[in-house]
N, C-alpha and C. Protein backbone atom coordinates (compact mmCIF):
# COMPACT_ATOMS: atom_id res chain seq x y z
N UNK A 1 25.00 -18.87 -29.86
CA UNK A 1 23.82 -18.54 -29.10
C UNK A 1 23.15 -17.33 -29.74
N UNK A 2 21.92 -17.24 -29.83
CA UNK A 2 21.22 -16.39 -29.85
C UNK A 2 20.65 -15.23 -29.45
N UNK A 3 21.35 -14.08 -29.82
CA UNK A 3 20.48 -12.26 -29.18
C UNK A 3 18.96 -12.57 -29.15
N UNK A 4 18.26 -12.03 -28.12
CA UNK A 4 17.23 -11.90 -28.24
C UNK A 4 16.93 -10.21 -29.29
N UNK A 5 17.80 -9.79 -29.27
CA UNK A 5 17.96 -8.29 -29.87
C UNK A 5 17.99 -8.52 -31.56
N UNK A 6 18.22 -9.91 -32.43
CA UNK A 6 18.45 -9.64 -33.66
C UNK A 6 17.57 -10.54 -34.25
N UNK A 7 16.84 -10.93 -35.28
CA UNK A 7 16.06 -11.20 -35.85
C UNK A 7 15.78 -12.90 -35.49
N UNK A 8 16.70 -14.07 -35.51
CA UNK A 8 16.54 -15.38 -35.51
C UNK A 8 16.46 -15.40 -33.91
N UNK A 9 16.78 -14.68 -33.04
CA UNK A 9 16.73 -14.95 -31.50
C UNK A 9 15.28 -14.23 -31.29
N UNK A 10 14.84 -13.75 -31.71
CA UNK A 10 13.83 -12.95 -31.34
C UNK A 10 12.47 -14.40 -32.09
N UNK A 11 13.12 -15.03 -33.48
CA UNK A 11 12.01 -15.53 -33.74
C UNK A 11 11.88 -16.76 -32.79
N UNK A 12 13.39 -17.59 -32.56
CA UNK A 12 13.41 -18.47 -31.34
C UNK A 12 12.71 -17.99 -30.18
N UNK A 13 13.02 -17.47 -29.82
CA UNK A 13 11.89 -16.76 -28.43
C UNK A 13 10.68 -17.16 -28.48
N UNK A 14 10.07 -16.68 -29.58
CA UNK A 14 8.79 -16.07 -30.23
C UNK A 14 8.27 -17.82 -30.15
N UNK A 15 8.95 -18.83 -31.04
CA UNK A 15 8.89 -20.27 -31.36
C UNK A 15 8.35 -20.72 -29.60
N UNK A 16 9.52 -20.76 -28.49
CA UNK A 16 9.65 -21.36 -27.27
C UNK A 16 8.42 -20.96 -26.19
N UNK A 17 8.36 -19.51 -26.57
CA UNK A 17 7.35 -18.94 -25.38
C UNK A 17 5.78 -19.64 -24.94
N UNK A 18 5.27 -20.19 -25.82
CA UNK A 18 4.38 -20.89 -25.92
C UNK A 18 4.81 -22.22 -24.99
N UNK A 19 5.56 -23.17 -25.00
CA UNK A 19 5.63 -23.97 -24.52
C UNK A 19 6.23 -23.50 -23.00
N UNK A 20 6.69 -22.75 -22.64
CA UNK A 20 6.78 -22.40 -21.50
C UNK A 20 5.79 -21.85 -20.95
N UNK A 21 4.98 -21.01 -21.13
CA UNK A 21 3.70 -20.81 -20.51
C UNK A 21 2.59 -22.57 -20.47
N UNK A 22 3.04 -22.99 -21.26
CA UNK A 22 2.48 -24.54 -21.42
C UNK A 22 2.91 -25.41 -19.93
N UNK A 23 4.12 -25.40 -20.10
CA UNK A 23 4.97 -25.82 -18.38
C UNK A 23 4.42 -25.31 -17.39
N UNK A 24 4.25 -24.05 -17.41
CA UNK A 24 3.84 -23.28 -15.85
C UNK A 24 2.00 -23.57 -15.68
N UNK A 25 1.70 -23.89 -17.07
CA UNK A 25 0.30 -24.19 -16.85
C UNK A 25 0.04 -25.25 -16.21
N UNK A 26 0.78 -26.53 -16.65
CA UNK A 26 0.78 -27.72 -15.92
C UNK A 26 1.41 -27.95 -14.82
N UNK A 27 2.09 -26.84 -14.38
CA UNK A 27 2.62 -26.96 -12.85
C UNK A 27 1.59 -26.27 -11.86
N UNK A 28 1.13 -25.17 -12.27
CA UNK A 28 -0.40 -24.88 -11.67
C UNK A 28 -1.49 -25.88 -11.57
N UNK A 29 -1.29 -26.56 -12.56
CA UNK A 29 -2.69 -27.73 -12.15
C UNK A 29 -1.97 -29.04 -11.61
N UNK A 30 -0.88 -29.02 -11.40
CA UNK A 30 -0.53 -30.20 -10.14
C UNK A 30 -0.90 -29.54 -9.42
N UNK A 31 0.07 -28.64 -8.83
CA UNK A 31 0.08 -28.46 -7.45
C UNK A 31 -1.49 -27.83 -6.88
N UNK A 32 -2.42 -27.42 -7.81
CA UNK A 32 -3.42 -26.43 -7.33
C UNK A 32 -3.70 -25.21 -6.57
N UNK A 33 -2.49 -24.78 -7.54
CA UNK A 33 -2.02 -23.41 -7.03
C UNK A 33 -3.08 -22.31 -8.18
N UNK A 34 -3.88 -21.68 -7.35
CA UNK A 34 -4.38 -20.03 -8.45
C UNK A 34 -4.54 -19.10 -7.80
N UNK A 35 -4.36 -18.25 -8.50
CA UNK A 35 -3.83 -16.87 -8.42
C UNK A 35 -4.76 -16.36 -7.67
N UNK A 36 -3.92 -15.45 -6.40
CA UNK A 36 -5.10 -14.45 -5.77
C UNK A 36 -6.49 -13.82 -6.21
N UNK A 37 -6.07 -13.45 -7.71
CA UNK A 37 -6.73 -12.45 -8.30
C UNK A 37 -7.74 -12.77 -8.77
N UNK A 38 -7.51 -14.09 -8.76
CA UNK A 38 -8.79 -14.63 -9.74
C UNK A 38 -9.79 -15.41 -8.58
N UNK A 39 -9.30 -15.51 -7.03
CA UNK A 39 -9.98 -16.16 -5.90
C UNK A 39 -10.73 -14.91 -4.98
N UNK A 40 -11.86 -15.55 -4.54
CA UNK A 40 -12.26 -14.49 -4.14
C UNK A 40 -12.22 -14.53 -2.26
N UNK A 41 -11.35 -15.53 -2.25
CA UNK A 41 -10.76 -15.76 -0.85
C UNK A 41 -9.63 -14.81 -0.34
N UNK A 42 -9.23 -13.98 -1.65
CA UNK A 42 -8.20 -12.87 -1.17
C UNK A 42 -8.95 -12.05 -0.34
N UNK A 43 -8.27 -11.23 0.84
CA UNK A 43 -9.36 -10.09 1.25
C UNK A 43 -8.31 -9.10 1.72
N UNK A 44 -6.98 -9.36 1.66
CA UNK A 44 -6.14 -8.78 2.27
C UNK A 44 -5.90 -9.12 3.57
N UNK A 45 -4.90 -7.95 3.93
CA UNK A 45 -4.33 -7.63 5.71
C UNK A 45 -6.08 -7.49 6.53
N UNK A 46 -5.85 -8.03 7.50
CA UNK A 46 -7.35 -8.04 8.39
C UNK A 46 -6.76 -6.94 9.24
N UNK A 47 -7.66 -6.01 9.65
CA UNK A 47 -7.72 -5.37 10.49
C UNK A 47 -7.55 -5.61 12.40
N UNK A 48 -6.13 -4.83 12.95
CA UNK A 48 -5.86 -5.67 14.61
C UNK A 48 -6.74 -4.78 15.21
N UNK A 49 -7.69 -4.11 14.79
CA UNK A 49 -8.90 -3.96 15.89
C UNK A 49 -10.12 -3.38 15.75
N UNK A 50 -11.20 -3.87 16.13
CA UNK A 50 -12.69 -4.42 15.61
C UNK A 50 -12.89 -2.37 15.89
N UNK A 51 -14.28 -1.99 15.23
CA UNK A 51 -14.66 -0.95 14.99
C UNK A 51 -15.46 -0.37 16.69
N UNK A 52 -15.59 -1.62 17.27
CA UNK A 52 -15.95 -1.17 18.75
C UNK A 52 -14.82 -0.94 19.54
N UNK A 53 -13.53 -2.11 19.23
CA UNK A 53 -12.18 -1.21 19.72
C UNK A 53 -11.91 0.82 19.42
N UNK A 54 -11.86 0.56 18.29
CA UNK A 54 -11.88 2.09 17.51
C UNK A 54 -12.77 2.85 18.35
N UNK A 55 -14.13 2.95 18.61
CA UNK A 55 -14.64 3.67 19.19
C UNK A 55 -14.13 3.45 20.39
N UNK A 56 -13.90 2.96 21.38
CA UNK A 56 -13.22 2.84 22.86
C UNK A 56 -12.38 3.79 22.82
N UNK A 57 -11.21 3.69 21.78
CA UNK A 57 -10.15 4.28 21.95
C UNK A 57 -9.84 5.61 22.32
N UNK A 58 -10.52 6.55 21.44
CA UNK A 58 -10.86 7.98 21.81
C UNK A 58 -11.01 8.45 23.28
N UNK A 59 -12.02 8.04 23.45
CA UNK A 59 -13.07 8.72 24.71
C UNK A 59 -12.01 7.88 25.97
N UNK A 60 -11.64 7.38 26.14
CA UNK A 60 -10.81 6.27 27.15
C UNK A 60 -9.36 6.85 26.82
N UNK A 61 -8.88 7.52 26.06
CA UNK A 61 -7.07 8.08 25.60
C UNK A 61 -7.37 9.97 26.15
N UNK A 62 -8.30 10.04 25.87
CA UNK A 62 -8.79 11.71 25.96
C UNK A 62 -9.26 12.36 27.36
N UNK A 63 -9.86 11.26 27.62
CA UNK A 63 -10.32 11.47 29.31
C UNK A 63 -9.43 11.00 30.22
N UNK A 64 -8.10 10.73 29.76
CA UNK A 64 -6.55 10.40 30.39
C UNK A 64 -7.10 8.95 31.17
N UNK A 65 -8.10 8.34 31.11
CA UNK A 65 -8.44 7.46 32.27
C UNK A 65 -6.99 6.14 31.70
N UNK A 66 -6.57 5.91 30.65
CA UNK A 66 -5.79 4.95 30.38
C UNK A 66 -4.04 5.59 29.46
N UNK A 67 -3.47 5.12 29.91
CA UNK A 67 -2.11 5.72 28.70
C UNK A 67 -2.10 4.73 27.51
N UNK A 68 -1.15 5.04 26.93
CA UNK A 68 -0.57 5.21 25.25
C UNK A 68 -0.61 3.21 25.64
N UNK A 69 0.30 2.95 26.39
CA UNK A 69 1.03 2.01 27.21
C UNK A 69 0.17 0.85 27.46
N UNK A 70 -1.03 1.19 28.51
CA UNK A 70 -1.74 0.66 29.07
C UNK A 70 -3.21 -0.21 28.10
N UNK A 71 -3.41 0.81 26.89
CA UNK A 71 -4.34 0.35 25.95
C UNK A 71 -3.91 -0.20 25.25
N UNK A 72 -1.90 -0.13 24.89
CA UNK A 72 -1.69 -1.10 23.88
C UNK A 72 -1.79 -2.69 24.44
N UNK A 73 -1.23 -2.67 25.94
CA UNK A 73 -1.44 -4.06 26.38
C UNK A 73 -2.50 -4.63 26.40
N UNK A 74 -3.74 -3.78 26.66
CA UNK A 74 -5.23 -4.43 27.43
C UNK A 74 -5.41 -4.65 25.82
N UNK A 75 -5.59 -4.07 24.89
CA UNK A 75 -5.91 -4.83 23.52
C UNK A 75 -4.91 -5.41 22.53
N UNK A 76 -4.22 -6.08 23.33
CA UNK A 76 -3.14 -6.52 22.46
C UNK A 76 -2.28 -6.10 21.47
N UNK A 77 -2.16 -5.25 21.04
CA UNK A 77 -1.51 -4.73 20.10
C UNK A 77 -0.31 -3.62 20.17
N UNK A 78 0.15 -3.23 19.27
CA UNK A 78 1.13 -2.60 19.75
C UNK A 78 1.06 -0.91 19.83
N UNK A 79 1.67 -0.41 20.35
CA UNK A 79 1.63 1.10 20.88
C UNK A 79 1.65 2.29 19.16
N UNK A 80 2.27 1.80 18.48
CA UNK A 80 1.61 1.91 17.40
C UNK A 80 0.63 1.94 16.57
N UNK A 81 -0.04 1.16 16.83
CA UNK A 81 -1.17 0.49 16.47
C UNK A 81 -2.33 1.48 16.75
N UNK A 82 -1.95 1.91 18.20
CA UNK A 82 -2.66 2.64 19.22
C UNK A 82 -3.01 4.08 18.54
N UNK A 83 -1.88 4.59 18.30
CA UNK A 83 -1.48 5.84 17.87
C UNK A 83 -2.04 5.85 16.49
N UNK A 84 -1.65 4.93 15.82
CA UNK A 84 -2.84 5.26 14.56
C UNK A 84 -3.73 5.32 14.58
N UNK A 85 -4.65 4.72 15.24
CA UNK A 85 -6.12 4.51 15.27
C UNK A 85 -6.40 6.09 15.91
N UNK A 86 -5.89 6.47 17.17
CA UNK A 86 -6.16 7.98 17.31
C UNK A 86 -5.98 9.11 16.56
N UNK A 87 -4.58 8.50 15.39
CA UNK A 87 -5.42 10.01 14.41
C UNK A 87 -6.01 9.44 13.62
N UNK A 88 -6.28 8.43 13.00
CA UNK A 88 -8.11 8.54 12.43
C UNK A 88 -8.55 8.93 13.05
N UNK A 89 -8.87 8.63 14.49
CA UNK A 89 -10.14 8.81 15.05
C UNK A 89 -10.19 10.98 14.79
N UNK A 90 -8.76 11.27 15.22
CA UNK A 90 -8.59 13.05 15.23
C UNK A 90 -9.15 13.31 13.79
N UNK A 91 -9.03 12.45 13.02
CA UNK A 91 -8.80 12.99 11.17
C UNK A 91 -10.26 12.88 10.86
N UNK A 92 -10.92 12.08 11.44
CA UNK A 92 -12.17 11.79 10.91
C UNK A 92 -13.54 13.06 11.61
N UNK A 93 -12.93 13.28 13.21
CA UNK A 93 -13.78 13.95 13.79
C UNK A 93 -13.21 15.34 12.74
N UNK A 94 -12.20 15.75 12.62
CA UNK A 94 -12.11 17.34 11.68
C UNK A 94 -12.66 17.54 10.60
C-alpha cells in the first residue's frame, strides 16, 4: 500500500482525485442536491419574534404590567428568548 507521505502515493492520489470529485459531481446531479452557498434560498435561522414584538417588549416588562413568565407564554416563546430581546432592547437604548 501506498504513503500518501512518499513520492508514488502522493502521485497515486494526485492520479485518483480527479475522478472522485467526478463521483460526487454525478451524485449531486442525481439527487439535485446544491450547495447553500451558491442558492440564494439560504437566509439562515429566522427570527422567533417580529420587530413589533421587540418593541412591545420593553414598555410592557418595565411598566411591570406583565412578568418574565407571562410574556414568554402570550408570545410563544421561551423565557429566554424574552430576556434576550430585553437586553437589546437595554443595549440599544445606551
Amino acid at each position: 500500500m501506498y504513503a500518501p507521505t512518499d513520492p508514488m502515493g502522493k502521485c497515486i492520489f494526485h492520479i485518483l482525485a480527479p475522478f472522485a470529485g467526478f463521483e460526487v459531481d454525478l451524485l449531486r446531479m442525481r439527487i439535485g442536491w446544491r450547495s447553500p452557498w451558491r442558492t440564494a434560498s439560504s437566509k439562515g435561522k429566522q427570527p422567533k419574534l417580529t420587530a413589533r414584538e421587540h418593541a412591545y417588549l420593553p414598555g410592557t416588562h418595565n411598566g411591570a404590567e406583565r412578568s418574565i413568565a407571562e410574556l414568554a407564554e402570550l408570545l410563544y416563546v421561551s423565557r429566554v428568548t424574552i430576556y434576550r430581546a430585553l437586553d437589546r432592547a437595554r443595549a440599544g437604548m445606551a
